[in-house]
N, C-alpha and C. Protein backbone atom coordinates (compact mmCIF):
# COMPACT_ATOMS: atom_id res chain seq x y z
N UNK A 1 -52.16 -29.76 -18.46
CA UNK A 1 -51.87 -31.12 -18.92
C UNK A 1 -53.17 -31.84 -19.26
N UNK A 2 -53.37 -32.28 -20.45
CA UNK A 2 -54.33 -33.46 -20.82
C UNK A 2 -54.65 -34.67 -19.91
N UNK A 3 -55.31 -35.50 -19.70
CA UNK A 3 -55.54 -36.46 -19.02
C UNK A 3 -55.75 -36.99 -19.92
N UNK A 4 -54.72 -38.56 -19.52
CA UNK A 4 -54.40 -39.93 -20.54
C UNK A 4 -55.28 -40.86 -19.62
N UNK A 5 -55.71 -41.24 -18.41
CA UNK A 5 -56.55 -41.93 -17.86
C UNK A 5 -57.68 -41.16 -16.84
N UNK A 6 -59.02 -41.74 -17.13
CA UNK A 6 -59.41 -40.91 -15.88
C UNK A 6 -60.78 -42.33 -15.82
N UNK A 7 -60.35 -42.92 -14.60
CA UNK A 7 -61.23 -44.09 -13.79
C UNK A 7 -62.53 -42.53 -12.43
N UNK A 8 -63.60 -43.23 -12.65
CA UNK A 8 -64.24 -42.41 -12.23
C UNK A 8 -65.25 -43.12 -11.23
N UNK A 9 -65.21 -43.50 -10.17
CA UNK A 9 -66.29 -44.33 -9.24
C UNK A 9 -66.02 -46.08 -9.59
N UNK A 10 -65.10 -46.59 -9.63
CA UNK A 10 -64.76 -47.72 -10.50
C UNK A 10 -65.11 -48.69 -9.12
N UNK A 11 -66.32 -49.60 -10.05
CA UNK A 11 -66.07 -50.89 -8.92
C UNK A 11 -65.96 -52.20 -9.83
N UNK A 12 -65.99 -53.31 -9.46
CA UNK A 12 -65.25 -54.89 -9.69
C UNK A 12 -65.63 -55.53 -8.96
N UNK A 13 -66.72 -56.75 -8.78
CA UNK A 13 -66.56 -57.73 -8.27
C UNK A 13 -66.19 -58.65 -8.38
N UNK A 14 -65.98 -59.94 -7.89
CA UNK A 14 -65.40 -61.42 -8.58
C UNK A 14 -65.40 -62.35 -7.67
N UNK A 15 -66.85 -62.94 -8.07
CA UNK A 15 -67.75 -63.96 -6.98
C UNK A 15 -67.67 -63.76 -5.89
N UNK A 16 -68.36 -62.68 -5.87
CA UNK A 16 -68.84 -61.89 -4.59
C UNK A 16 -68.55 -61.00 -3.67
N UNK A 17 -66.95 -60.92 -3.98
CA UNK A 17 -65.64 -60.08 -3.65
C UNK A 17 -65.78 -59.19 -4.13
N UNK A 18 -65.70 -58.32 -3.53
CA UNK A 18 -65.57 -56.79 -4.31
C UNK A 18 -64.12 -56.38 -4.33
N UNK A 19 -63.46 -56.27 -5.47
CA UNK A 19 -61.73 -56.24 -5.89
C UNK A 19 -61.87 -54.91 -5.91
N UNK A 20 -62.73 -54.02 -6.89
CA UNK A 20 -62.00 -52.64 -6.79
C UNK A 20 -63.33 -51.95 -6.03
N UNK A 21 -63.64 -51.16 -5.17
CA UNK A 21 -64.58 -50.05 -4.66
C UNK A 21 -64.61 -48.88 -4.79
N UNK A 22 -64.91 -48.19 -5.63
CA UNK A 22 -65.27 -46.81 -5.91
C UNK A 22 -63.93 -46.07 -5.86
N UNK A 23 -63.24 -46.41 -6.97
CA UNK A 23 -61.85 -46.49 -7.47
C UNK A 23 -62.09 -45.28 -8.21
N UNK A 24 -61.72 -43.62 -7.97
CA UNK A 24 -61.59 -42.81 -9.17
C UNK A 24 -60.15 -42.34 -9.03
N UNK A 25 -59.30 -41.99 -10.15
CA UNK A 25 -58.04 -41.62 -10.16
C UNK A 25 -57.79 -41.00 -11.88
N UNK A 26 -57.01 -39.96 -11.68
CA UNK A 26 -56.69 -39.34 -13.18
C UNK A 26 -55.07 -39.34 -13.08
N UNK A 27 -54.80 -39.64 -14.29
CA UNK A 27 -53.21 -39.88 -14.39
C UNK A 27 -53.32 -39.23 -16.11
N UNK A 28 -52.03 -37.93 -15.88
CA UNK A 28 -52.26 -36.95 -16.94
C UNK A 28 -50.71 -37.04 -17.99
N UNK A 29 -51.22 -36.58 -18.97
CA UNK A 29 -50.08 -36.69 -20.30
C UNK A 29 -48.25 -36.14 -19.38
N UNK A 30 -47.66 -37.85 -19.62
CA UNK A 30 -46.44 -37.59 -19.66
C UNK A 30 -46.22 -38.07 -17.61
N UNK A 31 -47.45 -38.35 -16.89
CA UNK A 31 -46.75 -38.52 -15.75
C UNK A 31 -46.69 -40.12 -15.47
N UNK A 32 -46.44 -40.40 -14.38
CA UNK A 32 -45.78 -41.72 -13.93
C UNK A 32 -46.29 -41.92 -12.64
N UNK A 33 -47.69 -42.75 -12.96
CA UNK A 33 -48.26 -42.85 -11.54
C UNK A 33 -47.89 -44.65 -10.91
N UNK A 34 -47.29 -44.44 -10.11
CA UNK A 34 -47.13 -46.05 -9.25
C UNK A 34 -48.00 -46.38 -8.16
N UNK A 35 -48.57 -47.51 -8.53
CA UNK A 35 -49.63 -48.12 -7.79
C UNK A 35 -48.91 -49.12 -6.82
N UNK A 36 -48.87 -48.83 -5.47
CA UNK A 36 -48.09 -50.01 -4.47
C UNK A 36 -49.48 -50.43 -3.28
N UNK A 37 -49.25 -51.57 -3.17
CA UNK A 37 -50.23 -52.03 -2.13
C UNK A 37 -49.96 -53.86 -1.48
N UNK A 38 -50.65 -54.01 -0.88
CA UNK A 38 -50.58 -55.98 -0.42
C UNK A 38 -51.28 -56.46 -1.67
N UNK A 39 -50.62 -57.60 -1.43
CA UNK A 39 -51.62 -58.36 -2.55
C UNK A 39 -52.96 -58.68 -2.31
N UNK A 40 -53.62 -58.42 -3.34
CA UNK A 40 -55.14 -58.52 -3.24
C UNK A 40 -55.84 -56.90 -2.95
N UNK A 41 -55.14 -56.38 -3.06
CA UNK A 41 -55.25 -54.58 -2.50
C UNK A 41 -56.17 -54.47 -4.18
N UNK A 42 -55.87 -54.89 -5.23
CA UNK A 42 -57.12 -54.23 -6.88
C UNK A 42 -56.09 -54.04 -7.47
N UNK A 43 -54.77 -53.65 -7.27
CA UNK A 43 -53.71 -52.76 -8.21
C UNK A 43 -53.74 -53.76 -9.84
N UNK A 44 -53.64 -55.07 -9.53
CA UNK A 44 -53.81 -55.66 -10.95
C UNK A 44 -55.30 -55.11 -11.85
N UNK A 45 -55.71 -55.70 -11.02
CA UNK A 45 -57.40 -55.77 -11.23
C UNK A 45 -57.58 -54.13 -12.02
N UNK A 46 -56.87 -53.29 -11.60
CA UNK A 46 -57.49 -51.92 -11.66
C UNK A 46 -56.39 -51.58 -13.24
N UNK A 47 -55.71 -52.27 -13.38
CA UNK A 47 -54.70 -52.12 -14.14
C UNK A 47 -55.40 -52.81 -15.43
N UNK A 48 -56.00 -54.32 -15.34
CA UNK A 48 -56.33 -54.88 -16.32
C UNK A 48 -57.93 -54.15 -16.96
N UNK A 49 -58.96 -53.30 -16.41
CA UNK A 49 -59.90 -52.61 -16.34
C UNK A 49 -59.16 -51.64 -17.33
N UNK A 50 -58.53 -50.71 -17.49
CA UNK A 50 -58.07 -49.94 -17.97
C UNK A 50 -57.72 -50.49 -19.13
N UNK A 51 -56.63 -51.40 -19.45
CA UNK A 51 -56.52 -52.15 -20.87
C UNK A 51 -57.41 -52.95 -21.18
N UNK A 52 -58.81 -53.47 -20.76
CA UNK A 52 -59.95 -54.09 -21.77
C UNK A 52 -59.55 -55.42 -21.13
N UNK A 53 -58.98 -55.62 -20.51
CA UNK A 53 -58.86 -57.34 -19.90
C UNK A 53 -59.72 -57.76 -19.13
N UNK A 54 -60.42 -56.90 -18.25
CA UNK A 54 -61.50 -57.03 -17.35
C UNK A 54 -62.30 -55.82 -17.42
N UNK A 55 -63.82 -56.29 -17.25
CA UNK A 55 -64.89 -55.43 -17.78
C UNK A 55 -65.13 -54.82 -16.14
N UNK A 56 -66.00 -53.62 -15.89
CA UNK A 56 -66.28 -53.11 -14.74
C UNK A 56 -67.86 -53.03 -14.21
N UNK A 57 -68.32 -53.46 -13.16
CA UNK A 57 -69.52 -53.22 -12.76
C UNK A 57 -70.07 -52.08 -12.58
N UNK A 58 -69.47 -51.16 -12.16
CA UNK A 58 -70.30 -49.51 -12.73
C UNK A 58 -69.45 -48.84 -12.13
N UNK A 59 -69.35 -47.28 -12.67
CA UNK A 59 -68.27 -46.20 -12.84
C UNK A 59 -67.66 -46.17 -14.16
N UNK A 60 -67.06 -45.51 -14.59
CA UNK A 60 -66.74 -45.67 -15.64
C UNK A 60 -65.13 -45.24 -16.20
N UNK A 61 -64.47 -45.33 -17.25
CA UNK A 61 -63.09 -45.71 -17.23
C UNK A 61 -62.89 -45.15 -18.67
N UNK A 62 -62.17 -44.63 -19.05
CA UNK A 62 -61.78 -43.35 -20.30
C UNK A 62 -60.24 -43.16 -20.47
N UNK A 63 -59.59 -43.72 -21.99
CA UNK A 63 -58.38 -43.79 -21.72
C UNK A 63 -58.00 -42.58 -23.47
N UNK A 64 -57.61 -41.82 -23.06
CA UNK A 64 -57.29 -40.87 -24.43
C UNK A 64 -58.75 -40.74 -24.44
N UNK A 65 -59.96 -40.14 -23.65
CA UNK A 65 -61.30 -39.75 -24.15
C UNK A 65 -62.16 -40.86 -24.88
N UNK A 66 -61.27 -42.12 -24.95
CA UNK A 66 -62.51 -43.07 -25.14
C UNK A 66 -62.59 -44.28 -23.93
N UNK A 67 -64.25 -44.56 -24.07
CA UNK A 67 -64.66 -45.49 -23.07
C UNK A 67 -64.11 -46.38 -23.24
N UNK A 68 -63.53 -47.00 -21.97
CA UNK A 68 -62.75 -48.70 -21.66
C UNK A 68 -64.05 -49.34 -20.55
N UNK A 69 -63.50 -50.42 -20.73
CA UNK A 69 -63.90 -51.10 -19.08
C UNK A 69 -65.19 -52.50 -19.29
N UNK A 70 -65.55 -52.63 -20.60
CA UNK A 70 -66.48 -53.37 -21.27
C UNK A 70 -65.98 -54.43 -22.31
N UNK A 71 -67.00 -55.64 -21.78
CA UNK A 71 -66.40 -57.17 -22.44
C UNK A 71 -65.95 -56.23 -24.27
N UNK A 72 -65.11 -56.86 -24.69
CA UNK A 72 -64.59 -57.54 -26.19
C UNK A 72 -63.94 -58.13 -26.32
N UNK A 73 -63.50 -58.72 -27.64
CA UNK A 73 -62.81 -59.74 -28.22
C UNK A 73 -61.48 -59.95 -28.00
N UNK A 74 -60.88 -59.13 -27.36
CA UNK A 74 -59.14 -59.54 -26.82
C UNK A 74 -58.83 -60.43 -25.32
N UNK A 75 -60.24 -60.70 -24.55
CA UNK A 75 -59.65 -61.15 -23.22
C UNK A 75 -59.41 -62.29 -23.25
N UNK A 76 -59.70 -62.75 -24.38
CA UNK A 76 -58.91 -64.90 -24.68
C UNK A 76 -57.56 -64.62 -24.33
N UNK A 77 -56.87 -63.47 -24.50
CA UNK A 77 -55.52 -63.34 -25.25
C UNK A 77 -54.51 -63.13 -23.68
N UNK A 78 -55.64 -62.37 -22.55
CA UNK A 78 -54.45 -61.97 -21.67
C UNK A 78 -53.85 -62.55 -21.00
N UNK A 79 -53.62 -64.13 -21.24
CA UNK A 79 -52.50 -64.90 -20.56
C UNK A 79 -51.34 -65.57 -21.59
N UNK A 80 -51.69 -64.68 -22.87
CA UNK A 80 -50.76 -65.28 -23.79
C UNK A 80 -49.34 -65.17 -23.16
N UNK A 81 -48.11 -65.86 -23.41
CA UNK A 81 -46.41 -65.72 -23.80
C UNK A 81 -46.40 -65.87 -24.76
N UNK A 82 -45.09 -65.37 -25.06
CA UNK A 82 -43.96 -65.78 -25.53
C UNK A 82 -42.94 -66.84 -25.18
N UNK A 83 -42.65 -67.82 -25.67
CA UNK A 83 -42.26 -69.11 -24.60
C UNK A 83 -40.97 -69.47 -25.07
N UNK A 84 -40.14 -68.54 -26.10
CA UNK A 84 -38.71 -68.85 -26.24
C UNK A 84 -38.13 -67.60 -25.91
N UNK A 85 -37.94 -66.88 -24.66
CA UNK A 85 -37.66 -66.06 -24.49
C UNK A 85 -37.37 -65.94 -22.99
N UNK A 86 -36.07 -65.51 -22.41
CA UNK A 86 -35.97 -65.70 -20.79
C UNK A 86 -36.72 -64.63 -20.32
N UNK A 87 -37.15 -64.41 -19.21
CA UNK A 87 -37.97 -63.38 -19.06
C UNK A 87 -37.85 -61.59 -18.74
N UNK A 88 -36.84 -61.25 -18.56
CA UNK A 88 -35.60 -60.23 -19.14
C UNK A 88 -35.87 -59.97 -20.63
N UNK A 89 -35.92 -60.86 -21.34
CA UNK A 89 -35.88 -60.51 -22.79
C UNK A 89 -37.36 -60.49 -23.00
N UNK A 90 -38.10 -61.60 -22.40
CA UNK A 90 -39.37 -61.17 -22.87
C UNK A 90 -40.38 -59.72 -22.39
N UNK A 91 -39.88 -59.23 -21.17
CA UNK A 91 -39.87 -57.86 -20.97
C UNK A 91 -39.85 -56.68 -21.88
N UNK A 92 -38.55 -56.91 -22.07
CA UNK A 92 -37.95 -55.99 -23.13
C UNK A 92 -38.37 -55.84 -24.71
N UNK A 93 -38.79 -57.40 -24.78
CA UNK A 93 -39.45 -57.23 -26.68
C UNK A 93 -41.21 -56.71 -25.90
N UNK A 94 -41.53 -56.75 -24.94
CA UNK A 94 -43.01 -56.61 -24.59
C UNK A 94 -42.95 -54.66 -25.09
N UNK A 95 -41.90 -54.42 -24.25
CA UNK A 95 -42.25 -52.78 -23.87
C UNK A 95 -41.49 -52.13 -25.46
N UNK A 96 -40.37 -52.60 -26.04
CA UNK A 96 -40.75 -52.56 -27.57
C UNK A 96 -41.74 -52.47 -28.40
N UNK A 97 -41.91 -53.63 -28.31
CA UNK A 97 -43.76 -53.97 -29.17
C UNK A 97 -44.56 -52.57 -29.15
N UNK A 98 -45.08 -52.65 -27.72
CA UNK A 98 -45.60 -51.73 -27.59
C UNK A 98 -45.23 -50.55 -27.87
N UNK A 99 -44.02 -50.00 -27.76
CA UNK A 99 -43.58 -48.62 -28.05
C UNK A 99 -43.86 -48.43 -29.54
N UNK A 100 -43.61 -49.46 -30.35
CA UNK A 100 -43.67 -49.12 -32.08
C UNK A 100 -45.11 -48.80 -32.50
N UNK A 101 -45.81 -49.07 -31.09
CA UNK A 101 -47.34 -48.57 -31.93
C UNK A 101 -47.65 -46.86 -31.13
N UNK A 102 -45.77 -46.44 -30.49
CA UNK A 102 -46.76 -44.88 -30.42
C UNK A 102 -47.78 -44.82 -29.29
N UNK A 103 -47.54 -45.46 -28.25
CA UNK A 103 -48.50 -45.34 -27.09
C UNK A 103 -49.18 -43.79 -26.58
N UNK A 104 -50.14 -43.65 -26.33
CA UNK A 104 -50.14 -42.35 -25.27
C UNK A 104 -49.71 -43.31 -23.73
N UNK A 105 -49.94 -44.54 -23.85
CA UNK A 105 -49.97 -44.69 -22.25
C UNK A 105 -49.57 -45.88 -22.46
N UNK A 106 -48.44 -45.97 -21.18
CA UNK A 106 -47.78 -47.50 -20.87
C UNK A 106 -48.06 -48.27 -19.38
N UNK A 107 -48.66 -49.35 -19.90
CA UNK A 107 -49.34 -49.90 -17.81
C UNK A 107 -48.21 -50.64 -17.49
N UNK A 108 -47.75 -51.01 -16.57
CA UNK A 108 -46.81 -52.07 -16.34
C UNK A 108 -47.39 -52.86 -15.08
N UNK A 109 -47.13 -53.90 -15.28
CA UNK A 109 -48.04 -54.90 -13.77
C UNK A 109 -47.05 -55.88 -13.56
N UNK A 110 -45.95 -55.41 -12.60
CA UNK A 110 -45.27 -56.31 -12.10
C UNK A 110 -44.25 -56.35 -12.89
N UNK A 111 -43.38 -55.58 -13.62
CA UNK A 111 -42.44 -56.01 -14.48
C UNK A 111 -41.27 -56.34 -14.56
N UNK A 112 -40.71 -56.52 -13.28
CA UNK A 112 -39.90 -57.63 -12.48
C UNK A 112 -39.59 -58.45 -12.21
N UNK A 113 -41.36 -58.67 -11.94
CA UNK A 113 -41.11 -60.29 -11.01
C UNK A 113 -40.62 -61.67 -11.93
N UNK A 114 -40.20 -62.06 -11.14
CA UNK A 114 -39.40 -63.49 -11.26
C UNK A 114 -37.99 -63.32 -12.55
N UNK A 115 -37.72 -61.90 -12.57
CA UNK A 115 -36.68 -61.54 -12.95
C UNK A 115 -35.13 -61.69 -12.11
N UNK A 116 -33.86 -62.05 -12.48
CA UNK A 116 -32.57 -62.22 -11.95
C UNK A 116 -32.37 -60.54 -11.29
N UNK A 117 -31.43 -60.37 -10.58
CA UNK A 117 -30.98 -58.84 -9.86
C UNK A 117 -30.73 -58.34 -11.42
N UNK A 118 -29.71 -58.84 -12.25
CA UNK A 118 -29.14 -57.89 -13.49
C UNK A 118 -30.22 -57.84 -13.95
N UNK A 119 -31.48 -58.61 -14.85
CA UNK A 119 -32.00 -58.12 -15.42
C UNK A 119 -33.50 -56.93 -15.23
N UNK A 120 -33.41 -57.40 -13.55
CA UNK A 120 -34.66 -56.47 -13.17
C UNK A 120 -34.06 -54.72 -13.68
N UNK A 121 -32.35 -54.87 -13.00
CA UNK A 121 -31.96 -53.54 -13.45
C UNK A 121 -32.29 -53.29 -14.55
N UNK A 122 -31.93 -54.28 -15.72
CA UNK A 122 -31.91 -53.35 -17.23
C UNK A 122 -33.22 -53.34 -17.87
N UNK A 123 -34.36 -53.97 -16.99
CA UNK A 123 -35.61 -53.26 -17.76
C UNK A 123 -36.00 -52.41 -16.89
N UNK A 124 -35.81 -52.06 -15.25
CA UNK A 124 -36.18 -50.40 -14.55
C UNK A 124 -35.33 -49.62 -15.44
N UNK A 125 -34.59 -49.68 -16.34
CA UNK A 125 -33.47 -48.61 -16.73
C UNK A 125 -34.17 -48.59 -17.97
N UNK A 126 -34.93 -49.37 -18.92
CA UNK A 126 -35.52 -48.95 -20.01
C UNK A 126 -36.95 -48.07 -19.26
N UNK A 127 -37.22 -48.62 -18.41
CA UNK A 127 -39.00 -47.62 -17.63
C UNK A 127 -38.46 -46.60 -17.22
N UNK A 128 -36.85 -46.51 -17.16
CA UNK A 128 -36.23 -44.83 -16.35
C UNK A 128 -35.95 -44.09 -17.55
N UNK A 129 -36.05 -44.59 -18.43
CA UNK A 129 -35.53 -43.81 -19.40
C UNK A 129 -36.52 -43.15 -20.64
N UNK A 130 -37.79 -43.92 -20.25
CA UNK A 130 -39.06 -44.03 -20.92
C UNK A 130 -39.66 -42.85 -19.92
N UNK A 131 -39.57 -43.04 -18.23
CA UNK A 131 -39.79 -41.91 -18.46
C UNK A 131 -39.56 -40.39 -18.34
N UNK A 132 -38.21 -40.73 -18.24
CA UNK A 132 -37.21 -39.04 -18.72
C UNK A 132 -37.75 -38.77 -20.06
N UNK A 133 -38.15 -39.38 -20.71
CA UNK A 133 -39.17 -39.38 -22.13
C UNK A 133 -40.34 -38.68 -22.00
N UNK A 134 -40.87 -38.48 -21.16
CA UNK A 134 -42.08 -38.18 -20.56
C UNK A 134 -43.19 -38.98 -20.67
N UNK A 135 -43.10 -40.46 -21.06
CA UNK A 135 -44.15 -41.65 -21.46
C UNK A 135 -44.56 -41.71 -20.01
N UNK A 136 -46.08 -41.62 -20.16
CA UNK A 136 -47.44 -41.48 -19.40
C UNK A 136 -47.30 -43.08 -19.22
N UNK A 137 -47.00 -43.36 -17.89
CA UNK A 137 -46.99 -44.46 -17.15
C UNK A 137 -47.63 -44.90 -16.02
N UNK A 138 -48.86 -45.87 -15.48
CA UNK A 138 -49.08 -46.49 -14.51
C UNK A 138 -48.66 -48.29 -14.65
N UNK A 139 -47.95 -47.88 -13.11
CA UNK A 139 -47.31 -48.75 -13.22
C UNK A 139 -47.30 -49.54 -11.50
N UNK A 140 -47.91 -50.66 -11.72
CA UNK A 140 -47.81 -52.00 -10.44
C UNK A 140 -46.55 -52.42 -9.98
N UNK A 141 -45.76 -51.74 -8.95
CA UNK A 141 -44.72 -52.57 -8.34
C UNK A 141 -44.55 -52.64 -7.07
N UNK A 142 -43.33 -53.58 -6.78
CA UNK A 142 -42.65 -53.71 -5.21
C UNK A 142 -41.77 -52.94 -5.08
N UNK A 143 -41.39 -52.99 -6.36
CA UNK A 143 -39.92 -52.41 -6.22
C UNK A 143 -39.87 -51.27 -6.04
N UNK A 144 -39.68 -50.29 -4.72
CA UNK A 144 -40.13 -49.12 -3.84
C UNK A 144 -38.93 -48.36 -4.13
N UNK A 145 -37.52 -48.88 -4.59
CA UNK A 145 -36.91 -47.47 -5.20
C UNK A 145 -36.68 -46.97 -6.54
N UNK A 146 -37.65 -47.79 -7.26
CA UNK A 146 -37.77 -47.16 -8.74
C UNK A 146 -38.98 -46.01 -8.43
N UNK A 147 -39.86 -46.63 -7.38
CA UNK A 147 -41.24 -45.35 -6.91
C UNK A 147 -40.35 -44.58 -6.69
N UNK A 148 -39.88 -44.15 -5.47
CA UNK A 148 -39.36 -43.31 -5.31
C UNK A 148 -38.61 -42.41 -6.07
N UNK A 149 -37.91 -43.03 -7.13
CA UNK A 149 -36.95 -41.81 -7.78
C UNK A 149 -37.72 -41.85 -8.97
N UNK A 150 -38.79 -42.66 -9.36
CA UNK A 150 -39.54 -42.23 -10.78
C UNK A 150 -40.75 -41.60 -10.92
N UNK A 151 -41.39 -42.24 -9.76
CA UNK A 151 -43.10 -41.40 -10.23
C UNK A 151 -43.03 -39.83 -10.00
N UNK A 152 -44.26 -39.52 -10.18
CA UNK A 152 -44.57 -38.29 -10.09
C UNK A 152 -45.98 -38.50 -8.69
N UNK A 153 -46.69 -39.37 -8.72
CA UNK A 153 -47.78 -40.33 -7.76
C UNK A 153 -47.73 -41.43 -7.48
N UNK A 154 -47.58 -41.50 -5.87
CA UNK A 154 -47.74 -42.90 -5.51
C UNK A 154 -49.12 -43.00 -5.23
N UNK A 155 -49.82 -44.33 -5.55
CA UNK A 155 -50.78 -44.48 -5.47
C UNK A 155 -50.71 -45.54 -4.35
N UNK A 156 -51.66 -45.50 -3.19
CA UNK A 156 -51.59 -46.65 -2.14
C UNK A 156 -52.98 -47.15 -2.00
N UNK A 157 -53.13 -48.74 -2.59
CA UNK A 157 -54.46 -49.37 -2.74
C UNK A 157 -54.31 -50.45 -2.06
N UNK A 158 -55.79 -50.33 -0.61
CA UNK A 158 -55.95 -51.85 0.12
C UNK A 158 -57.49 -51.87 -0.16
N UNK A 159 -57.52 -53.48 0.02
CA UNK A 159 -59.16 -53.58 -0.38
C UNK A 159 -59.34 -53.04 -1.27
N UNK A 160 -59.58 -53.16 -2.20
CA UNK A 160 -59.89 -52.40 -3.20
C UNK A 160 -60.23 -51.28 -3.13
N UNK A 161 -59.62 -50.05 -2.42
CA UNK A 161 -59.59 -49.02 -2.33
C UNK A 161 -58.32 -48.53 -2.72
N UNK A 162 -58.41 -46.88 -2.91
CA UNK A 162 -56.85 -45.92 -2.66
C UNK A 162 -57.46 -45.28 -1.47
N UNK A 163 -55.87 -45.75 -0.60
CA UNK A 163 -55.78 -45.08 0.96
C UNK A 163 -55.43 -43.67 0.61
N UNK A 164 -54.53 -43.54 -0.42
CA UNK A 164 -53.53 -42.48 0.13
C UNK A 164 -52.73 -42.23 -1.71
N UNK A 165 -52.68 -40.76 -1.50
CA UNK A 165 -52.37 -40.25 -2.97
C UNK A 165 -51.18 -39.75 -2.91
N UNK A 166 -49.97 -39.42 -3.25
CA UNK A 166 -49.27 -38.38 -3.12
C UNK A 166 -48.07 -38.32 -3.68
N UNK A 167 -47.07 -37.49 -3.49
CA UNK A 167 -45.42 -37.64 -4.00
C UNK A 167 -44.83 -38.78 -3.80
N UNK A 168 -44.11 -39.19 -4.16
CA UNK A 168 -43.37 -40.13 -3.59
C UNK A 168 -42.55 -39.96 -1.40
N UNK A 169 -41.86 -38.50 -2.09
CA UNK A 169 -41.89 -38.37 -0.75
C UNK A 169 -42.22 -38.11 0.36
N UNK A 170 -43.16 -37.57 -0.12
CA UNK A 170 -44.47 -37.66 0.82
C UNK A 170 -44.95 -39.14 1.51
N UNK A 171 -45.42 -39.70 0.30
CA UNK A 171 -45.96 -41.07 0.87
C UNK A 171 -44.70 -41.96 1.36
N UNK A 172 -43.88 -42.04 1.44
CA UNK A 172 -42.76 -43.02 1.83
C UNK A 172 -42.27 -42.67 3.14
N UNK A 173 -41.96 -41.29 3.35
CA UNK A 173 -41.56 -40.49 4.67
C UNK A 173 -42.85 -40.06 5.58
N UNK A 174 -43.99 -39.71 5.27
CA UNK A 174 -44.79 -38.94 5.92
C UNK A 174 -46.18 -39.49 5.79
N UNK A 175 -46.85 -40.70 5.73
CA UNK A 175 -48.24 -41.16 4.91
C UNK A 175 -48.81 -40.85 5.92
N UNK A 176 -49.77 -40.49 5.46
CA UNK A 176 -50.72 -39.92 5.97
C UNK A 176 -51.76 -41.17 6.89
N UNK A 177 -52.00 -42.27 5.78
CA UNK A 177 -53.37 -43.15 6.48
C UNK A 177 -52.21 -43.89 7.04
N UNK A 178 -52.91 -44.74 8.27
CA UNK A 178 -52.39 -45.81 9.21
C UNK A 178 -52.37 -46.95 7.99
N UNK A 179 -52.76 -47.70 7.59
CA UNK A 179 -52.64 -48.71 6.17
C UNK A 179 -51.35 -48.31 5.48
N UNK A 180 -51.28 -47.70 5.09
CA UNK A 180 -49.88 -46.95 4.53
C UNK A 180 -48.64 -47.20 5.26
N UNK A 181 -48.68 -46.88 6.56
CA UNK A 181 -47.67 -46.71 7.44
C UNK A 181 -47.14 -48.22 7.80
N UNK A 182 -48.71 -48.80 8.20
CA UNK A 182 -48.29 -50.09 8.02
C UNK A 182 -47.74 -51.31 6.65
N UNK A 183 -47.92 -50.80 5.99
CA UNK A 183 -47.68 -51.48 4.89
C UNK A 183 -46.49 -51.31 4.82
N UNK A 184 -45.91 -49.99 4.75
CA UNK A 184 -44.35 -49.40 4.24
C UNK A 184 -43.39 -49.97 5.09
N UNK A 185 -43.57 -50.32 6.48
CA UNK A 185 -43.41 -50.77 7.54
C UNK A 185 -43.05 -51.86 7.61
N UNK A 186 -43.81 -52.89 6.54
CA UNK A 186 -43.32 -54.40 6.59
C UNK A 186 -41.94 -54.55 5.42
N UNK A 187 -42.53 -53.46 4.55
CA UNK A 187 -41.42 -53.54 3.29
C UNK A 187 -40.20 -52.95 3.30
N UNK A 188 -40.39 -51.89 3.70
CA UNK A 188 -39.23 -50.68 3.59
C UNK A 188 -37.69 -50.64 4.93
């Protein structure tokens, strides 16, 4: 399998905070890696590094074999909306959009939240179906039984670290680090 992301020693600060710490992870053509952690754990942070939204203090970050992770001209843009649109729909025209340009890789950060019960279902059911597709996905959530029956890697990030790598069922039934255990612990 090709590798569609590969973060390599990745760090981030942000006034003085260190968000991500020596962050390396490869996520390869066609899999579905889910990033779960507390808030403030990097999972955004590490997410927006990868799409050009935030630049990186050293390590370096390669998405389809070219370098990411350095200021340009799109980060005015990453708090744009769409503002006639409920947020269910604005979901759904988002992961559209994007699909018509032919992605190798789809990030998702949170694509739930502050969604109704029906509509959280019918956009996990467009990301379930995207990726029975085999669309190369990392993806930020809570929502612990779309991990479970979708990824291929759970990814578990505190402090800006990854504790803990593995299957889904692995990491949900059996984690390995104490952080993990505790975390799953408050949620699950």
């Amino acid at each position: 399998m090709s590798v569609i992301v590969r973060a390599e020693h990745v760090t981030r600060a942000l006034g003085g905070h260190v968000v991500l710490d020596d962050v390396s992870l490869e996520v390869s053509r066609g899999e579905v890696v889910v990033l779960i952690g507390p808030s403030g754990a990097g999972k955004t942070t590490f997410l927006r590094t990868v799409n050009h939204l935030e630049t990186i203090d050293s390590g370096s970050i390669t998405v389809t074999g070219r370098l990411v992770g350095y200021r340009h001209g799109m980060a005015h843009k990453a708090d744009a909306y769409p503002a006639n649109l409920s947020g269910g729909q604005q979901q759904r025209v988002a992961i559209a959009r994007a699909l018509a340009m032919r992605p190798a890789l789809m990030l998702f950060d949170e694509p739930t939240s502050a969604l109704d019960p029906e509509m959280i279902g019918e956009v996990l059911e467009v990301m379930k179906e995207l990726a029975r597709e085999h669309m190369t996905m990392l993806v930020v959530t809570h929502e612990m039984g779309f991990a479970r029956e979708v990824a291929d890697r759970v990814v578990v990030m505190d402090a800006g670290k990854i504790v803990e790598v593995g299957p889904p069922a692995q990491v949900f039934t059996d984690p390995v680090h104490e952080r993990t255990r505790s975390f799953l612990s408050k949620i699950i």
